[in-house]
C-alpha atoms as a PDB file:
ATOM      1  CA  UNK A   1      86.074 130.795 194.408  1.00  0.00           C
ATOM      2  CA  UNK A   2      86.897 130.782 190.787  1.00  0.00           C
ATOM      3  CA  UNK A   3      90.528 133.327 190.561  1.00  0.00           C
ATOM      4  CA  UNK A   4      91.485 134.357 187.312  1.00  0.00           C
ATOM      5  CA  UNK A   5      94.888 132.136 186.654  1.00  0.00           C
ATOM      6  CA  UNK A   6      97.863 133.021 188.545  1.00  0.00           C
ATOM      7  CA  UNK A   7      95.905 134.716 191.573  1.00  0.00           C
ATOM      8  CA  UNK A   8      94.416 133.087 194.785  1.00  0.00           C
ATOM      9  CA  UNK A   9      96.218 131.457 197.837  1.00  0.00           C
ATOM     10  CA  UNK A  10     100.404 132.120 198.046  1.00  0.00           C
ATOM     11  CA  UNK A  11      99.958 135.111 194.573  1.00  0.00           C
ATOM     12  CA  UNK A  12     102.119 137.579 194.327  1.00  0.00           C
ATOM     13  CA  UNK A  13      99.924 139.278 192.366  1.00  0.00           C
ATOM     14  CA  UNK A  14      96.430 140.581 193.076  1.00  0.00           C
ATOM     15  CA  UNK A  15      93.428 141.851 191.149  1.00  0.00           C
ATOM     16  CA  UNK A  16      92.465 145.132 192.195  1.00  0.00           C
ATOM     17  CA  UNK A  17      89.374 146.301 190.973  1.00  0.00           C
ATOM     18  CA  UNK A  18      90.541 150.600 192.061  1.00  0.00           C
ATOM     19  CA  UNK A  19      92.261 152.992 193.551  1.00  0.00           C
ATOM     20  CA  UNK A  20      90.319 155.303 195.406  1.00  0.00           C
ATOM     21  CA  UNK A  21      92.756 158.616 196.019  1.00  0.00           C
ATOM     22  CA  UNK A  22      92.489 161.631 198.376  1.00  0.00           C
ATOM     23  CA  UNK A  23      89.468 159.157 200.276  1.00  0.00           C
ATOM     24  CA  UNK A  24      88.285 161.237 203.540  1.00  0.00           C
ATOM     25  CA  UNK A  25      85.636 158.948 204.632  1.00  0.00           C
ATOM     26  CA  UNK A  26      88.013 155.305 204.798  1.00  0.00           C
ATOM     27  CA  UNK A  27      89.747 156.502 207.806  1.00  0.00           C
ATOM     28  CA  UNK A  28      91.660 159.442 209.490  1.00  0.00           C
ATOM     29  CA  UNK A  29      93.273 162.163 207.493  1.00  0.00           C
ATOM     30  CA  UNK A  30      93.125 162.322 203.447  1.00  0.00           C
ATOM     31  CA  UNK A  31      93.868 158.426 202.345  1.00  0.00           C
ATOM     32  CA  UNK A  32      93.846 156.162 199.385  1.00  0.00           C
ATOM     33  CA  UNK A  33      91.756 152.815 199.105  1.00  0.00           C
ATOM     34  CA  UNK A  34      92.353 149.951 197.793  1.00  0.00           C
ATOM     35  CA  UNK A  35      89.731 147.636 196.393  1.00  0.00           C
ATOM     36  CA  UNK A  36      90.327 144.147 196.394  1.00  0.00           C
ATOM     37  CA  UNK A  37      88.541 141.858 193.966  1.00  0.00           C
ATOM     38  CA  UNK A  38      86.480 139.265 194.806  1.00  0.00           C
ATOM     39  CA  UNK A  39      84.277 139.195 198.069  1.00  0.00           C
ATOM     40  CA  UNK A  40      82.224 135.873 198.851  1.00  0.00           C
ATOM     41  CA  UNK A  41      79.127 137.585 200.093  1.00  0.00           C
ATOM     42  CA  UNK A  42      76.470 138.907 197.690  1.00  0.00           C
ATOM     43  CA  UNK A  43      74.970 141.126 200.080  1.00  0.00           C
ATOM     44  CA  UNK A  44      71.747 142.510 197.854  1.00  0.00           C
ATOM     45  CA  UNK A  45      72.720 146.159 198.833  1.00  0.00           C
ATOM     46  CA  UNK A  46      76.952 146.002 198.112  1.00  0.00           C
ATOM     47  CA  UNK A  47      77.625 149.366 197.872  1.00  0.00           C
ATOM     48  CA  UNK A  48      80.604 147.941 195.296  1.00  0.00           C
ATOM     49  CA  UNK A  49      78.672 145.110 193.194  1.00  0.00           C
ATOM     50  CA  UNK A  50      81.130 145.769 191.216  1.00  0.00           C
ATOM     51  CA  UNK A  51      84.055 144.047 193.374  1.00  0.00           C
ATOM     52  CA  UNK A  52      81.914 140.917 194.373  1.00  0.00           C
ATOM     53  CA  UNK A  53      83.728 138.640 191.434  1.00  0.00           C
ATOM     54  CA  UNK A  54      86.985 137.801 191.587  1.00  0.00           C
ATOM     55  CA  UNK A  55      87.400 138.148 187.827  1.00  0.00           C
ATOM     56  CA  UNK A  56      88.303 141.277 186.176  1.00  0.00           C
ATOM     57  CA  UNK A  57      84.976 142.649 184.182  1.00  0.00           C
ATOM     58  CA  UNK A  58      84.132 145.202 181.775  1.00  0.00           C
ATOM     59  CA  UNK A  59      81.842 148.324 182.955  1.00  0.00           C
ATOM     60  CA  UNK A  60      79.195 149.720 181.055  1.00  0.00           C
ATOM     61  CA  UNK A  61      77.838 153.071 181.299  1.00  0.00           C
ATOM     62  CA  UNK A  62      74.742 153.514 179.156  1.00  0.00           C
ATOM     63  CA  UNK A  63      74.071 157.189 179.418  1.00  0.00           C
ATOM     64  CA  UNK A  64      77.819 158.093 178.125  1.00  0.00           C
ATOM     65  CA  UNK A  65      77.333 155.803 175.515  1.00  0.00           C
ATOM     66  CA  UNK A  66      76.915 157.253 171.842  1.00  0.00           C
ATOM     67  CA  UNK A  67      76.400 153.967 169.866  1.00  0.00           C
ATOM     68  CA  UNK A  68      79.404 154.632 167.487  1.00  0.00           C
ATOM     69  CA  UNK A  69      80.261 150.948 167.208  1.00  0.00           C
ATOM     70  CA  UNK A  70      83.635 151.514 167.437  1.00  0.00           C
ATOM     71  CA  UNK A  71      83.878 148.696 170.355  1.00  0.00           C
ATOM     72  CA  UNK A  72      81.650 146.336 168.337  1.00  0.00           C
ATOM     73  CA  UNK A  73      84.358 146.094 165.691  1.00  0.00           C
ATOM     74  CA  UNK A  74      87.103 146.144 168.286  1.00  0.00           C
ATOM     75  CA  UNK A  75      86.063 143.543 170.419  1.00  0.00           C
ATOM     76  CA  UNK A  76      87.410 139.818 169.420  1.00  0.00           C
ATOM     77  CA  UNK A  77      84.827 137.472 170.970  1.00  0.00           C
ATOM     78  CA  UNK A  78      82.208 139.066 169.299  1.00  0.00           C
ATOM     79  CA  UNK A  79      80.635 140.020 172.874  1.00  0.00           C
ATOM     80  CA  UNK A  80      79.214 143.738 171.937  1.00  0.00           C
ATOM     81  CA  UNK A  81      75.821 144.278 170.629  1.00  0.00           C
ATOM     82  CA  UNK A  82      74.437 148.074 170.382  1.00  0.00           C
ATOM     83  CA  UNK A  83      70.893 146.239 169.907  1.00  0.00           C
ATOM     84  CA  UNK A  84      71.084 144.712 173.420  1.00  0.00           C
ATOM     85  CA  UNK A  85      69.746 146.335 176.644  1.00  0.00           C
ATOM     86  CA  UNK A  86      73.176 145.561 178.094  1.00  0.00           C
ATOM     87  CA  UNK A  87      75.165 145.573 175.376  1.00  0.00           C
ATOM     88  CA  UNK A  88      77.369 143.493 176.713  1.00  0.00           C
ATOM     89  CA  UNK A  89      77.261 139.366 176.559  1.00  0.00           C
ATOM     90  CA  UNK A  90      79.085 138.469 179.433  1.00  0.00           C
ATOM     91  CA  UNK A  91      79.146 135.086 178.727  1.00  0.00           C
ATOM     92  CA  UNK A  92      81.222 135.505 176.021  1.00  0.00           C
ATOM     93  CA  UNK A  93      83.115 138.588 177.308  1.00  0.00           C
ATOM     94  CA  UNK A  94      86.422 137.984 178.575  1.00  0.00           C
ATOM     95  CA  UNK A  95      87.184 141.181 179.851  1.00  0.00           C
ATOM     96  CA  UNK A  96      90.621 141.318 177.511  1.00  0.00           C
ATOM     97  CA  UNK A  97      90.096 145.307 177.575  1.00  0.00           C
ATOM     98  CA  UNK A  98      90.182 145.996 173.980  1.00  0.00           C
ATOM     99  CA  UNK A  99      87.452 147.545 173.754  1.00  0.00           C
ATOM    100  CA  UNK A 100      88.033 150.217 176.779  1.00  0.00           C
ATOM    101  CA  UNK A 101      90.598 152.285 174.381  1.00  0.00           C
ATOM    102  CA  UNK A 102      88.085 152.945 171.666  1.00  0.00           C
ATOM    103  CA  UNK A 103      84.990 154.612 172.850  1.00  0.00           C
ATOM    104  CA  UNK A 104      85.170 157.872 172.791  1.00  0.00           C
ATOM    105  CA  UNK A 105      83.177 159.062 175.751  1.00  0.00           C
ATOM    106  CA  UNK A 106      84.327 156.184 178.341  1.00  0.00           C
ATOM    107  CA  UNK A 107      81.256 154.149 178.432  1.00  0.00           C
ATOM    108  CA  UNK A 108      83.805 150.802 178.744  1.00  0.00           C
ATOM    109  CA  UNK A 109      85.856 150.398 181.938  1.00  0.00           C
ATOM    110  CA  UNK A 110      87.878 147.721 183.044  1.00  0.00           C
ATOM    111  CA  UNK A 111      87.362 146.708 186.775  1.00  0.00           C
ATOM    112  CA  UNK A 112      89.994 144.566 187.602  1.00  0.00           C
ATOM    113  CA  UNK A 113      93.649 145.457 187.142  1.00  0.00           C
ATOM    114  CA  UNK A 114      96.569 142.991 188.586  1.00  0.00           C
ATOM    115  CA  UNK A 115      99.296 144.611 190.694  1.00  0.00           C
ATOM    116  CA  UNK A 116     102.375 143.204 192.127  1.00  0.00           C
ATOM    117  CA  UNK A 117     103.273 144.450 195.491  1.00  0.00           C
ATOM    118  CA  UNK A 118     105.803 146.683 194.172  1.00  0.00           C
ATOM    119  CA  UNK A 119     103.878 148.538 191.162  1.00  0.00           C
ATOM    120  CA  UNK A 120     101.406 149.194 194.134  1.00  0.00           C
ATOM    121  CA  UNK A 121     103.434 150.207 196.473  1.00  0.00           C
ATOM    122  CA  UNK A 122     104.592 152.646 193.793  1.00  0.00           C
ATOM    123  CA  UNK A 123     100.878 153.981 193.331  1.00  0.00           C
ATOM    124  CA  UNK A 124     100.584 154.442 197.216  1.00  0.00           C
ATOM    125  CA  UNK A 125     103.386 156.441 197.680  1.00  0.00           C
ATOM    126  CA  UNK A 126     102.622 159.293 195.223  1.00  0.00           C
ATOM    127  CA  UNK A 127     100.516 160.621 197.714  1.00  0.00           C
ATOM    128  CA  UNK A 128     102.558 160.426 200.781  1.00  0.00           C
ATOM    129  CA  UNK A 129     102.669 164.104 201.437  1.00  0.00           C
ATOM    130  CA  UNK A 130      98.740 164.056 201.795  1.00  0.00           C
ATOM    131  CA  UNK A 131      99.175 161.168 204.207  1.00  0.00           C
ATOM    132  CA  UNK A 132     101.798 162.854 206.330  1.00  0.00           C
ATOM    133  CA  UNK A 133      99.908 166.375 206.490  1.00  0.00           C
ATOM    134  CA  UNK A 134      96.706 165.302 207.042  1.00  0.00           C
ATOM    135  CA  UNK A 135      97.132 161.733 209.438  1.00  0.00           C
ATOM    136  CA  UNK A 136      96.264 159.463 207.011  1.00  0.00           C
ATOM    137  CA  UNK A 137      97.431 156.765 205.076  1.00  0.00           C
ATOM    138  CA  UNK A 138      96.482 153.517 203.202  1.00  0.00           C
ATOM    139  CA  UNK A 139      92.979 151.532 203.475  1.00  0.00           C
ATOM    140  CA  UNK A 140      92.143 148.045 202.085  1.00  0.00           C
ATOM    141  CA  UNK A 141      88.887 147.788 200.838  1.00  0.00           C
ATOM    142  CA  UNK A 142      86.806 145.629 198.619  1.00  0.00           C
ATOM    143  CA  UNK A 143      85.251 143.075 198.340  1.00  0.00           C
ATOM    144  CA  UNK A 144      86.960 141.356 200.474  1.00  0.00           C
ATOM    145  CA  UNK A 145      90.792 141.975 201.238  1.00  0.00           C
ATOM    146  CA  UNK A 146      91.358 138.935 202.887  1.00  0.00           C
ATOM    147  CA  UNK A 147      90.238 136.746 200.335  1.00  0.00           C
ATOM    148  CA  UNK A 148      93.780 137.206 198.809  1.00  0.00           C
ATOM    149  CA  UNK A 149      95.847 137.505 202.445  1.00  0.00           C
ATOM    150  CA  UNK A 150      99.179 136.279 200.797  1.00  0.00           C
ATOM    151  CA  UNK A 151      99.427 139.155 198.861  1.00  0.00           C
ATOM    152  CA  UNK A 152      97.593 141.486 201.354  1.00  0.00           C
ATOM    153  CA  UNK A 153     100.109 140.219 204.066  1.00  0.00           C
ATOM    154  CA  UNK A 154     103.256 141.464 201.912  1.00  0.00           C
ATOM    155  CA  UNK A 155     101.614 144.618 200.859  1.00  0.00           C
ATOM    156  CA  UNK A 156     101.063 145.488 204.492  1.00  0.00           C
ATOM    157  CA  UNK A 157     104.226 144.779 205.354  1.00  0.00           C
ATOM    158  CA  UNK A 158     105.751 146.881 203.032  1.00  0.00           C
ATOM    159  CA  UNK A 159     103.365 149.877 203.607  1.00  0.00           C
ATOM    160  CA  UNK A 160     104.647 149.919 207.216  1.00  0.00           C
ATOM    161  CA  UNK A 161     108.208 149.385 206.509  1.00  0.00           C
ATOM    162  CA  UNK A 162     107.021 153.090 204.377  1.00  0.00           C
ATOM    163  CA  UNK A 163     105.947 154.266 207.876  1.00  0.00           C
ATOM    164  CA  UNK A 164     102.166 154.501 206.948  1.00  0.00           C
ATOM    165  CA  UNK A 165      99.015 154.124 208.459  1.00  0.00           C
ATOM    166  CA  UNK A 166      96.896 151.170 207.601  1.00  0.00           C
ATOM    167  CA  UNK A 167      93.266 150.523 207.654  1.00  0.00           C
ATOM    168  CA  UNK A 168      91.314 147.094 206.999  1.00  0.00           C
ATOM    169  CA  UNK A 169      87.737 147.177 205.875  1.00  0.00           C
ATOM    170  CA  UNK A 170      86.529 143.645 206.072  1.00  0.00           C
ATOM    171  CA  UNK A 171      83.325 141.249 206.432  1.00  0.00           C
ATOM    172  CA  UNK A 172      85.098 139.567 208.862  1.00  0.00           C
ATOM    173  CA  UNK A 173      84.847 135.879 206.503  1.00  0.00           C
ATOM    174  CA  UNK A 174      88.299 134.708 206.882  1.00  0.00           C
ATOM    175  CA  UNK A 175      90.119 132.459 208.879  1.00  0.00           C
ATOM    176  CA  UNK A 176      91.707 133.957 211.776  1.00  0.00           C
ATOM    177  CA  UNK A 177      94.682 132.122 212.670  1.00  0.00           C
ATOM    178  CA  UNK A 178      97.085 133.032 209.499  1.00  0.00           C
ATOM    179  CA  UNK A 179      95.301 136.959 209.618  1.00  0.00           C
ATOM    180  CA  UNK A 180      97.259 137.196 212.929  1.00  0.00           C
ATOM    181  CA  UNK A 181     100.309 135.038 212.139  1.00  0.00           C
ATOM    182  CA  UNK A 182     100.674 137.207 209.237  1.00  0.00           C
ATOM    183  CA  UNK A 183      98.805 140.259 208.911  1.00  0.00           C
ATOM    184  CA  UNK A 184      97.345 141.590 212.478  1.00  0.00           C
ATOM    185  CA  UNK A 185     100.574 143.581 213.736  1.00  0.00           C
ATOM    186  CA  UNK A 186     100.960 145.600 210.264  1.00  0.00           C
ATOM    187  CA  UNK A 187      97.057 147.050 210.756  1.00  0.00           C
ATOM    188  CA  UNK A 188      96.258 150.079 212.624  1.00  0.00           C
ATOM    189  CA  UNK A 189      92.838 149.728 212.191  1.00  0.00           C
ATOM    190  CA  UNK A 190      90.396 147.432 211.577  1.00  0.00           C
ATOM    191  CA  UNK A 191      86.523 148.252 210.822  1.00  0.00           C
ATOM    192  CA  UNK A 192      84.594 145.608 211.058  1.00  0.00           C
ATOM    193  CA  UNK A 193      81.162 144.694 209.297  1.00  0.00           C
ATOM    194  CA  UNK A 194      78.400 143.062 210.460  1.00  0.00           C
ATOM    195  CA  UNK A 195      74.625 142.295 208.890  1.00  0.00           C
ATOM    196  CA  UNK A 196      72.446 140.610 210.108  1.00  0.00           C
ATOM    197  CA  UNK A 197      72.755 137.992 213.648  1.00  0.00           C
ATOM    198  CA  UNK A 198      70.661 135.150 212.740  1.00  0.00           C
ATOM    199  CA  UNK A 199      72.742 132.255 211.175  1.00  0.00           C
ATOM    200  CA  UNK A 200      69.574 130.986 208.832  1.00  0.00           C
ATOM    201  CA  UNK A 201      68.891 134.225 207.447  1.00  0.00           C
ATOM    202  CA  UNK A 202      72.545 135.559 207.247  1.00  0.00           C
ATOM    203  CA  UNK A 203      73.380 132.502 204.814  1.00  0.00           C
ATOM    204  CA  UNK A 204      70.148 133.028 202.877  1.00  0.00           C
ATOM    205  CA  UNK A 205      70.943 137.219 202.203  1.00  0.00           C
ATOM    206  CA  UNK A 206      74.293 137.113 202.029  1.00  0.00           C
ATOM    207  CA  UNK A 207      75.515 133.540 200.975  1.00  0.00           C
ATOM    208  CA  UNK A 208      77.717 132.585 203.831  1.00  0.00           C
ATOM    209  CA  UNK A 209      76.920 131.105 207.242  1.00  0.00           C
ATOM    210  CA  UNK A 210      78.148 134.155 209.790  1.00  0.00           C
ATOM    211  CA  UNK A 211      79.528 131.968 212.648  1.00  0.00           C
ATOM    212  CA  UNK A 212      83.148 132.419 211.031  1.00  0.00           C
ATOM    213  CA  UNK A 213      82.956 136.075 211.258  1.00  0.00           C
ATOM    214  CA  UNK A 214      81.596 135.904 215.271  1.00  0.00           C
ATOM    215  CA  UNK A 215      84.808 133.371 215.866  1.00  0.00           C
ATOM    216  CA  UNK A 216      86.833 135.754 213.785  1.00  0.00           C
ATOM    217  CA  UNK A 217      85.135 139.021 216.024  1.00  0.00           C
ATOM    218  CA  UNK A 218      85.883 137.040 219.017  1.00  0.00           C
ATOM    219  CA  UNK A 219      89.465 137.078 218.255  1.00  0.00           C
ATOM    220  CA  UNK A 220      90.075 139.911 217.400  1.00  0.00           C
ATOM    221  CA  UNK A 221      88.085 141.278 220.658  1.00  0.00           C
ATOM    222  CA  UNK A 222      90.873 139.640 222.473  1.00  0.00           C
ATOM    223  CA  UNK A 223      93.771 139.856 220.625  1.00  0.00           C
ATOM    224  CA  UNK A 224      92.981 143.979 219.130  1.00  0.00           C
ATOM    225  CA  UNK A 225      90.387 145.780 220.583  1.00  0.00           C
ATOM    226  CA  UNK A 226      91.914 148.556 220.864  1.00  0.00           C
ATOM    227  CA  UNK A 227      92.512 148.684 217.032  1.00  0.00           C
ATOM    228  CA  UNK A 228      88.657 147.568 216.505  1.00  0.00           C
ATOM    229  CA  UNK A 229      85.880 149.547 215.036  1.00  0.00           C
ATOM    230  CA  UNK A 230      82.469 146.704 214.534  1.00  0.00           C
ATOM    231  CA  UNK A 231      80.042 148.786 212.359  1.00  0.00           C
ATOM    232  CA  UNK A 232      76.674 147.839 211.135  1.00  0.00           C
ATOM    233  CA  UNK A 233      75.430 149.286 206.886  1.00  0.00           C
ATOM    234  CA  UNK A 234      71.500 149.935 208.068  1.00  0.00           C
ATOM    235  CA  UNK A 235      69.685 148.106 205.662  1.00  0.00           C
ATOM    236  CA  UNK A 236      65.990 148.833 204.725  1.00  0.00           C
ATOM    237  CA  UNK A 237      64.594 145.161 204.963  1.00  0.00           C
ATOM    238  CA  UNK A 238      67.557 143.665 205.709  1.00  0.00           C
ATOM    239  CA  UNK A 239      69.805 145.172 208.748  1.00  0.00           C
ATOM    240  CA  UNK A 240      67.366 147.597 209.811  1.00  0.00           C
ATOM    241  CA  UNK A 241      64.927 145.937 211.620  1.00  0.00           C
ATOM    242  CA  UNK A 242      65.199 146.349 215.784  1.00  0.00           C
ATOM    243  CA  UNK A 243      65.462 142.530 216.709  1.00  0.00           C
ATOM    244  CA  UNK A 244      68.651 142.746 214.324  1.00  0.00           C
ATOM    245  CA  UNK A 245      70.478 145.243 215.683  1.00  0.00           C
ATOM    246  CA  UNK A 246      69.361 144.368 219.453  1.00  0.00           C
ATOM    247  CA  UNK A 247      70.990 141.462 218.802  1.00  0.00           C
ATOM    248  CA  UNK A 248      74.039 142.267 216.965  1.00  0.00           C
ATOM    249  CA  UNK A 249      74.509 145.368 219.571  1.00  0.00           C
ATOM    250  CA  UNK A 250      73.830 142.808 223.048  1.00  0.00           C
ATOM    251  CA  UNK A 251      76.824 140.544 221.575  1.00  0.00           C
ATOM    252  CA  UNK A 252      79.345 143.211 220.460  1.00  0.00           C
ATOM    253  CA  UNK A 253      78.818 144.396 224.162  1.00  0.00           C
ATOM    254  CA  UNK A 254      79.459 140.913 225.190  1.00  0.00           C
ATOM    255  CA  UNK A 255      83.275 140.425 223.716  1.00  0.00           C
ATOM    256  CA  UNK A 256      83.641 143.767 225.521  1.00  0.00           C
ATOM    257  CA  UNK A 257      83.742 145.985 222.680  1.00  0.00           C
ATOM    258  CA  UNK A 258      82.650 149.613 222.067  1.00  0.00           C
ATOM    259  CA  UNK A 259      79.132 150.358 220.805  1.00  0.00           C
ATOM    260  CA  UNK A 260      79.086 150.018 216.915  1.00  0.00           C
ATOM    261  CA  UNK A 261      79.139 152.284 214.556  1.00  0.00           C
ATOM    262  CA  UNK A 262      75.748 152.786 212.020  1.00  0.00           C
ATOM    263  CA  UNK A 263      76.287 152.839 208.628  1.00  0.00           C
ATOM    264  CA  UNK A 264      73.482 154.782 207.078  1.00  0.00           C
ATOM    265  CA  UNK A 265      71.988 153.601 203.626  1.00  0.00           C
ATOM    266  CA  UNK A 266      72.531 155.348 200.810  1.00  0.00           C
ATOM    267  CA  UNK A 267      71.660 153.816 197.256  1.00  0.00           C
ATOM    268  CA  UNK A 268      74.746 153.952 195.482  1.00  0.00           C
ATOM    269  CA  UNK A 269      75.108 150.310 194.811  1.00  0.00           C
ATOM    270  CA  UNK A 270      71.875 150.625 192.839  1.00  0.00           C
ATOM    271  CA  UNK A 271      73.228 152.259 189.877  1.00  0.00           C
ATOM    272  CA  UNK A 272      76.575 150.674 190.043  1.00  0.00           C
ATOM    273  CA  UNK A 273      75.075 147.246 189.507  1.00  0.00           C
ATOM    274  CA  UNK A 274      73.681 148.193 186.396  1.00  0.00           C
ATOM    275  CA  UNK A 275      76.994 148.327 185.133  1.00  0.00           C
ATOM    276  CA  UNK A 276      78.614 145.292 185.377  1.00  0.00           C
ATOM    277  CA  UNK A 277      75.206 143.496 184.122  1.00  0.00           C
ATOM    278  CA  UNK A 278      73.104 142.950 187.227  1.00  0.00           C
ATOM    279  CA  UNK A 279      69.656 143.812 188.663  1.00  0.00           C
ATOM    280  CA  UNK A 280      69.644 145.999 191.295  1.00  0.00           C
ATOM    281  CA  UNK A 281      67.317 144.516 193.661  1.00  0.00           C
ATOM    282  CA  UNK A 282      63.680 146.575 193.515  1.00  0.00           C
ATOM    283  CA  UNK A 283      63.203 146.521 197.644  1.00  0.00           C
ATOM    284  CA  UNK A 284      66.117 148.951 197.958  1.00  0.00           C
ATOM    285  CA  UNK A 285      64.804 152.208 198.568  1.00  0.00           C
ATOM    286  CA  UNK A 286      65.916 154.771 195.694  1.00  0.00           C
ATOM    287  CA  UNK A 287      66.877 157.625 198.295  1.00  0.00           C
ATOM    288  CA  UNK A 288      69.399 157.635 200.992  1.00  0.00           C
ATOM    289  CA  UNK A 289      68.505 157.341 204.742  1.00  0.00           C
ATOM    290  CA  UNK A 290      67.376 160.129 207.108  1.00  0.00           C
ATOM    291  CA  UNK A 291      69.288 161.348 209.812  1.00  0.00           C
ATOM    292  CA  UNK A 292      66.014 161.117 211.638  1.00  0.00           C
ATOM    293  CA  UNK A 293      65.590 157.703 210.542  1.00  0.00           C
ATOM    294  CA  UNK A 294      69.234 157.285 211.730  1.00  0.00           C
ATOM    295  CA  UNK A 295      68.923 158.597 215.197  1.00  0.00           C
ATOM    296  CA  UNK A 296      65.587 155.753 215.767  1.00  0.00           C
ATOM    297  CA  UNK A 297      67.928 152.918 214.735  1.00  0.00           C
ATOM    298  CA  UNK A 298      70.722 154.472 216.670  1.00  0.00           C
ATOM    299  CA  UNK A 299      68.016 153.964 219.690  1.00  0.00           C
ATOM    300  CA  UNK A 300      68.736 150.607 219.338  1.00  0.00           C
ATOM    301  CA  UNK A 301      72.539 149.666 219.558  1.00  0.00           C
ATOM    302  CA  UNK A 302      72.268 151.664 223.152  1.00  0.00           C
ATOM    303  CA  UNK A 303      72.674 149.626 226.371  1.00  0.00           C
ATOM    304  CA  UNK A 304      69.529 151.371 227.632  1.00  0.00           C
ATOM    305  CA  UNK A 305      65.758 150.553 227.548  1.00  0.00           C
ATOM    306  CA  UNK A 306      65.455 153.370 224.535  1.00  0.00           C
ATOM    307  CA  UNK A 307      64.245 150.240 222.710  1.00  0.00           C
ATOM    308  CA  UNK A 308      61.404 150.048 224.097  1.00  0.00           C
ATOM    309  CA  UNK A 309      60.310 153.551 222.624  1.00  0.00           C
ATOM    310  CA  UNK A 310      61.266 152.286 219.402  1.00  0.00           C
ATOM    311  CA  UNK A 311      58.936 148.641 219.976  1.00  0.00           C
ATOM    312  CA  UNK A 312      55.796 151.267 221.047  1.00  0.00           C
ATOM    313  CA  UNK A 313      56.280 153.615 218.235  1.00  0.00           C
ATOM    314  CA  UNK A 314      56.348 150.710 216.464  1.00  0.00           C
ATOM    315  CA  UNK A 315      53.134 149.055 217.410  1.00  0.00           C
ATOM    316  CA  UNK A 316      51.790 152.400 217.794  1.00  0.00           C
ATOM    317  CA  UNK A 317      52.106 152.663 213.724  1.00  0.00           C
ATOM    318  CA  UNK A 318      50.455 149.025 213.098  1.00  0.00           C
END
């Protein structure tokens, strides 16, 4: 992967692309994530597409956008043009930020800001009294957290030293071996992602071949389960399909762990791609998932023969 210099393996500095505050859905009590650049899936449906480079980038919002030029003149690569659909060239954008201070109404963003451990540390704490009233603490989200585990390591360390409580959200793409040397005993909680169980089509979808993240759930089964949470996003077209998550369901079960946890769909990434210059992809529905829809797929995850209502109503609808 291609880190902007000065980040990447041994850093003590890390690109974080936000900092989510007063989160309630990343964990127990009131929290605040953390979103790691750089993840390397490109799931089609990333609910943050704009986190999937490592690089920070420059976010464009078209509707708040006036056309006032003021970033054209600003911008010193020459990378702004109000003519263009996107506006942006991103092959000549460097993401230097100049721009950002200009406009007006906020159309220009930077995603991507680096932190050492002890400005963010600094951030963290300014919400401490949420954390202690309410149960919650820190999460580390993404992209991918573990794609910059030096720096993740030291962070964690120092958010427990702080007394807090610590969540990972991860793909599960990372070696484990150095996650426990260094990491494991300074996380409270880990959720755990999976897509889709067949190898073939998991590397076409997402990019990466998933039998590091089964070794990686394997050892965390043994080593954490406890501390475990395996969840599945339900995918239109992707996730969602019943052989899928009878599959991905039969071998969470077999490691011993609890039944996962559904992640409904909701089209959020849709419109969030858009800004940082990519195409959402057209087979994503445009409306978020039913909770009846939910409760059929839910049907299938159980250790029960509820699947084979789901396989009649099924063929019962061809």
């Amino acid at each position: 992967m291609d880190w902007p210099a000065g980040i990447g393996k041994g850093s003590m500095e890390a690109i974080i692309g936000d900092i989510g505050r007063y989160a309630i859905h990343d964990g127990p009590g009131i929290r605040t994530t953390v979103f790691f650049k750089g993840c390397p899936m490109h799931c089609p449906w990333c609910h943050n597409p704009e986190f999937i480079r490592p690089q920070p980038e420059i976010l464009f919002y078209a509707d708040r956008c006036i056309g006032c030029g003021e970033c054209v003149d600003r911008c010193p690569e020459s990378a702004i043009d109000l003519n263009a659909p996107q506006r942006i060239d991103r092959r000549r954008c460097t993401a230097c930020g100049e721009c950002t201070p200009t406009c007006p109404t906020r159309a220009l963003a930077v995603a991507g800001t680096r932190y050492g451990v002890d400005d963010l540390v600094a951030v963290l704490l300014r919400d401490r009294l949420f954390y202690d009233a309410s149960g919650g603490g820190v999460t580390l989200s993404g992209g991918e957290p573990t794609l910059q585990m030096a720096f993740m390591a030291r962070l964690l360390r120092r958010l427990k030293a702080e007394g807090l409580h610590t969540v990972l959200e991860t793909g599960g793409f990372f070696p484990f071996a150095p996650f426990q040397a260094e990491c494991l005993d300074f996380i409270d909680l880990i959720y755990f992602d999976l897509k889709i169980s067949d190898p073939g089509r998991h590397q076409r979808i997402t990019g990466v071949d998933n039998r590091l993240i089964w070794s990686t759930l394997a050892h965390l089964a043994r080593w954490a389960p406890d501390r475990l949470v395996p969840r599945i996003p339900l995918i239109p077209g992707y996730t969602a399909t019943r052989e899928n998550l009878i599959a991905l369901s039969g071998r969470i079960r077999e490691m011993g762990l609890a039944r996962p946890v559904l992640l409904p769909y909701h089209p959020f990434g849709r419109s969030k791609a858009v800004h940082v210059g990519r195409q959402a992809d057209a087979a994503l529905p445009r409306v978020p998932m039913s909770a009846e829809e939910l409760a059929r797929w839910s049907a299938c995850v159980e250790p029960n023969d509820s699947t084979q209502k789901i396989a009649k109503e099924e063929n019962d609808a061809d």
